[in-house]
Protein backbone atom coordinates (compact mmCIF):
# COMPACT_ATOMS: atom_id res chain seq x y z
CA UNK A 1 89.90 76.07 100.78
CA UNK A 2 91.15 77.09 104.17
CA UNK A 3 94.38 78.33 103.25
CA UNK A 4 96.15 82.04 103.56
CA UNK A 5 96.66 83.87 100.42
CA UNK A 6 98.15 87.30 99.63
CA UNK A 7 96.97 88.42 96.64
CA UNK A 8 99.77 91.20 94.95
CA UNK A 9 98.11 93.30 92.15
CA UNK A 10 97.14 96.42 90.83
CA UNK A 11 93.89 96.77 89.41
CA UNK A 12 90.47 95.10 89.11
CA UNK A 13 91.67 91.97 87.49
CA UNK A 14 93.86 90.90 90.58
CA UNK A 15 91.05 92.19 92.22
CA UNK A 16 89.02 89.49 90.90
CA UNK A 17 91.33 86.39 91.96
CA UNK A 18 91.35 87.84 95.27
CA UNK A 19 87.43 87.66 95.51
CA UNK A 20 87.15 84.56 93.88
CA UNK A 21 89.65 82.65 96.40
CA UNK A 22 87.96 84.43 98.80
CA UNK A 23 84.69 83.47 97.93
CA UNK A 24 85.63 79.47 98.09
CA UNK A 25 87.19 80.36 101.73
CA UNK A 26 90.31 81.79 101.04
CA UNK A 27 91.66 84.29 103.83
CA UNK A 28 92.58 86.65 101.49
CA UNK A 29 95.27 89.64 102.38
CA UNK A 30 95.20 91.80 99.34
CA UNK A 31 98.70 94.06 99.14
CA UNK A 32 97.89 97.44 96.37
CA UNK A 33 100.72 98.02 94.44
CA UNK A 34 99.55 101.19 93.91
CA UNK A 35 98.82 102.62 97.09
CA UNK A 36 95.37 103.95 98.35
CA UNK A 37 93.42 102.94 95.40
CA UNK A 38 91.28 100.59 97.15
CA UNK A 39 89.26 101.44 100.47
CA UNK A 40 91.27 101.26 103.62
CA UNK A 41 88.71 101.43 106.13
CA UNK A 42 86.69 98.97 104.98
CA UNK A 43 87.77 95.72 103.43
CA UNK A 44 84.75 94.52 101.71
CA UNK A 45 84.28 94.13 98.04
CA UNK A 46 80.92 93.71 96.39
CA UNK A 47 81.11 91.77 93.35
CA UNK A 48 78.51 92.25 90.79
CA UNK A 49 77.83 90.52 87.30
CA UNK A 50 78.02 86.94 85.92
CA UNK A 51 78.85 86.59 90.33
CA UNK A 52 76.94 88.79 92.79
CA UNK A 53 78.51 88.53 96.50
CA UNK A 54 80.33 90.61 99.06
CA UNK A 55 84.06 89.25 99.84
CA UNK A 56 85.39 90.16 103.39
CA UNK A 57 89.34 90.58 103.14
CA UNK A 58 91.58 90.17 106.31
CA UNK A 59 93.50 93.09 104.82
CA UNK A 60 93.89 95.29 102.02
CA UNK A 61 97.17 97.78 102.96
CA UNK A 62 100.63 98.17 100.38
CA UNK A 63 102.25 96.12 102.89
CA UNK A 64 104.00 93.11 101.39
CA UNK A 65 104.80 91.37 104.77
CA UNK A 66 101.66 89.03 105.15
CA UNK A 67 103.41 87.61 102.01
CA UNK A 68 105.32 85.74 105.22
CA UNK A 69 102.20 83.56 106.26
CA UNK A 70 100.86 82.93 103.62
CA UNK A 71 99.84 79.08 102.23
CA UNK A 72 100.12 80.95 98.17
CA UNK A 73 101.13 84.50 97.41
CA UNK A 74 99.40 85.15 94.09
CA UNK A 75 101.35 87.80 92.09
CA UNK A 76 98.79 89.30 89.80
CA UNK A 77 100.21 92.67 88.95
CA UNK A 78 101.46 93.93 84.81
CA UNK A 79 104.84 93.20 83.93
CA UNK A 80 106.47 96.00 84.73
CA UNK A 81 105.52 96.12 88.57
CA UNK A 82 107.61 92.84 88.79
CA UNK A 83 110.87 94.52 89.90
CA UNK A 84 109.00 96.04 92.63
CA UNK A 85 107.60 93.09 93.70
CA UNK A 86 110.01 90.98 93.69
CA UNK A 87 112.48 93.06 95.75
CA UNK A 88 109.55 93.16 98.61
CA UNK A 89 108.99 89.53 98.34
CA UNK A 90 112.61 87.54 97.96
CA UNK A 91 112.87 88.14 101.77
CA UNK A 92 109.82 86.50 102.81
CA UNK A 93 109.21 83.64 100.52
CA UNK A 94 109.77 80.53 102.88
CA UNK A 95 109.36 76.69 102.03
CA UNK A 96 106.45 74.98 100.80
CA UNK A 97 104.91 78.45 99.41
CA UNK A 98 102.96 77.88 96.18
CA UNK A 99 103.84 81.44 94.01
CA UNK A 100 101.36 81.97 90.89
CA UNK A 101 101.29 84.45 88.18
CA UNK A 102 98.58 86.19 86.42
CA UNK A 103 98.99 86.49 83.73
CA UNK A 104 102.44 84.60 82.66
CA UNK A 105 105.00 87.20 81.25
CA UNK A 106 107.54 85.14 82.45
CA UNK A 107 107.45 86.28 86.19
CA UNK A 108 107.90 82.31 87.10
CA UNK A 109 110.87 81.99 85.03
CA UNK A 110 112.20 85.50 86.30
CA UNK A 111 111.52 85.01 90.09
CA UNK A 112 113.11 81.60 90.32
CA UNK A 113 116.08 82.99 88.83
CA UNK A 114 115.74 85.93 91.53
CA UNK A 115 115.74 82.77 94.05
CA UNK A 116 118.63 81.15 92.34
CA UNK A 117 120.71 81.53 95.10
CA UNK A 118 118.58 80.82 98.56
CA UNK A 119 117.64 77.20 98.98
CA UNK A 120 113.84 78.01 99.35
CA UNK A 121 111.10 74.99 98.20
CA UNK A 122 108.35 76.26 96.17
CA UNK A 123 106.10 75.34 93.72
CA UNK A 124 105.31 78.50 90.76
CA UNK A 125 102.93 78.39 88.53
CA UNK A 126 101.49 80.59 85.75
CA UNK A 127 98.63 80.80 84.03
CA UNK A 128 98.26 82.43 80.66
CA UNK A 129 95.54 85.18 81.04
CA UNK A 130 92.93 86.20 84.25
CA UNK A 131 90.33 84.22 85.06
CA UNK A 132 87.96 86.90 84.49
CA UNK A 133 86.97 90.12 82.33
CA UNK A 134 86.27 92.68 84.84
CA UNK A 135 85.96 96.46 85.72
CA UNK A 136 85.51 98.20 88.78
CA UNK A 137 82.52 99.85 89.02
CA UNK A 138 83.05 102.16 92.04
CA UNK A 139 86.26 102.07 94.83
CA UNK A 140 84.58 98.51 96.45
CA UNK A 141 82.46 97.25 93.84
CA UNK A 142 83.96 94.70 91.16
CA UNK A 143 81.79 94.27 88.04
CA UNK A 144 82.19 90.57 86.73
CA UNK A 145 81.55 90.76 82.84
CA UNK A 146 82.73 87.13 82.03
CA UNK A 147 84.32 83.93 83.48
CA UNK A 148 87.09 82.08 81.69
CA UNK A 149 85.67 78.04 81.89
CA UNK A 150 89.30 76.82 81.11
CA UNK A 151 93.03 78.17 81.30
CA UNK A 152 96.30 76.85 80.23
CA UNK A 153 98.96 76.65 83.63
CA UNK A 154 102.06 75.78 83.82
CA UNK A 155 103.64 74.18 87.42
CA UNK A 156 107.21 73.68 88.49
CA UNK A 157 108.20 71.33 89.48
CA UNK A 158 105.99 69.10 87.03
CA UNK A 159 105.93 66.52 89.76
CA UNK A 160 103.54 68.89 91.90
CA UNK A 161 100.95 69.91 88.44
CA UNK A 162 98.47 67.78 89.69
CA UNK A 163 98.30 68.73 93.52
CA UNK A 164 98.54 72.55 92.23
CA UNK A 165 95.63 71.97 89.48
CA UNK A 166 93.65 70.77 92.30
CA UNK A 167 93.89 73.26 94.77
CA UNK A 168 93.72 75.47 92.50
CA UNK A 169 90.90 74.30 91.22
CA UNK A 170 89.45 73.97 94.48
């Protein structure tokens, strides 16, 4: 998967995506919705667990504006960090972006209605739950306790499920 991804989220769960679309090739930009809780000097993450590797991110800063670039912006933040996020965002979504939530909550429902009035192109999707059960261990080191094998998505529009599933996937 050559493709640019920002990676929004706040905690060792986003964490995780981030690593794991990393770790099939991703370049991953991860943007900390909380400010400074990660390691700004150095942008590696060691992932330990049912995975063991070290993950090399372009970035990690509270910047949203690589969300500009990007191939798929991956919104993987709680709930109530979506207002935040959003408002960042809305300006620098652009055509052909593929948006995804972790966990589901709504945030595909609520961001296309934030979109409602630009004519932007996008495909959403949102999955149900994280792909993983994680902690972090230390500031750069993810602990991997389990690996979903399957999870329910949703894609709109329906037309694009199956190129979405696979790149996903991928």
């Amino acid at each position: 998967m050559k493709k640019k991804i920002t990676v929004i989220g706040n905690g060792a769960l986003s964490l995780s995506i981030a690593t794991q679309m990393g770790s099939r090739g991703g370049e991953i930009v991860y943007v900390d919705v909380r400010d400074g809780i990660l390691p700004q000097t150095s942008p590696i993450v060691h992932v330990i667990g049912k995975q063991e590797y070290h993950i090399h991110f372009n970035e990690i800063t509270n910047s949203y504006l690589s969300v500009s670039e990007a191939d798929i912006v991956i919104i993987a933040v709680t709930p109530s960090f979506h207002a935040q996020v959003f408002a960042n965002i809305l300006p620098l979504i652009k055509d052909g972006q593929l948006v995804v939530f972790f966990p589901a909550c709504f945030g595909a429902i609520n961001f296309l209605a934030a979109l409602q009035d630009q004519e932007i192109d996008i495909t959403t999707c949102e999955a149900v739950a994280f792909p993983s059960v994680c902690e972090m261990q230390s500031q750069d080191t993810l602990y991997i306790q389990n690996i979903k094998s399957s999870m329910r998505v949703a894609v709109k529009p329906k037309e694009k499920t199956e190129e979405t599933l696979a790149l996903l996937n991928s």
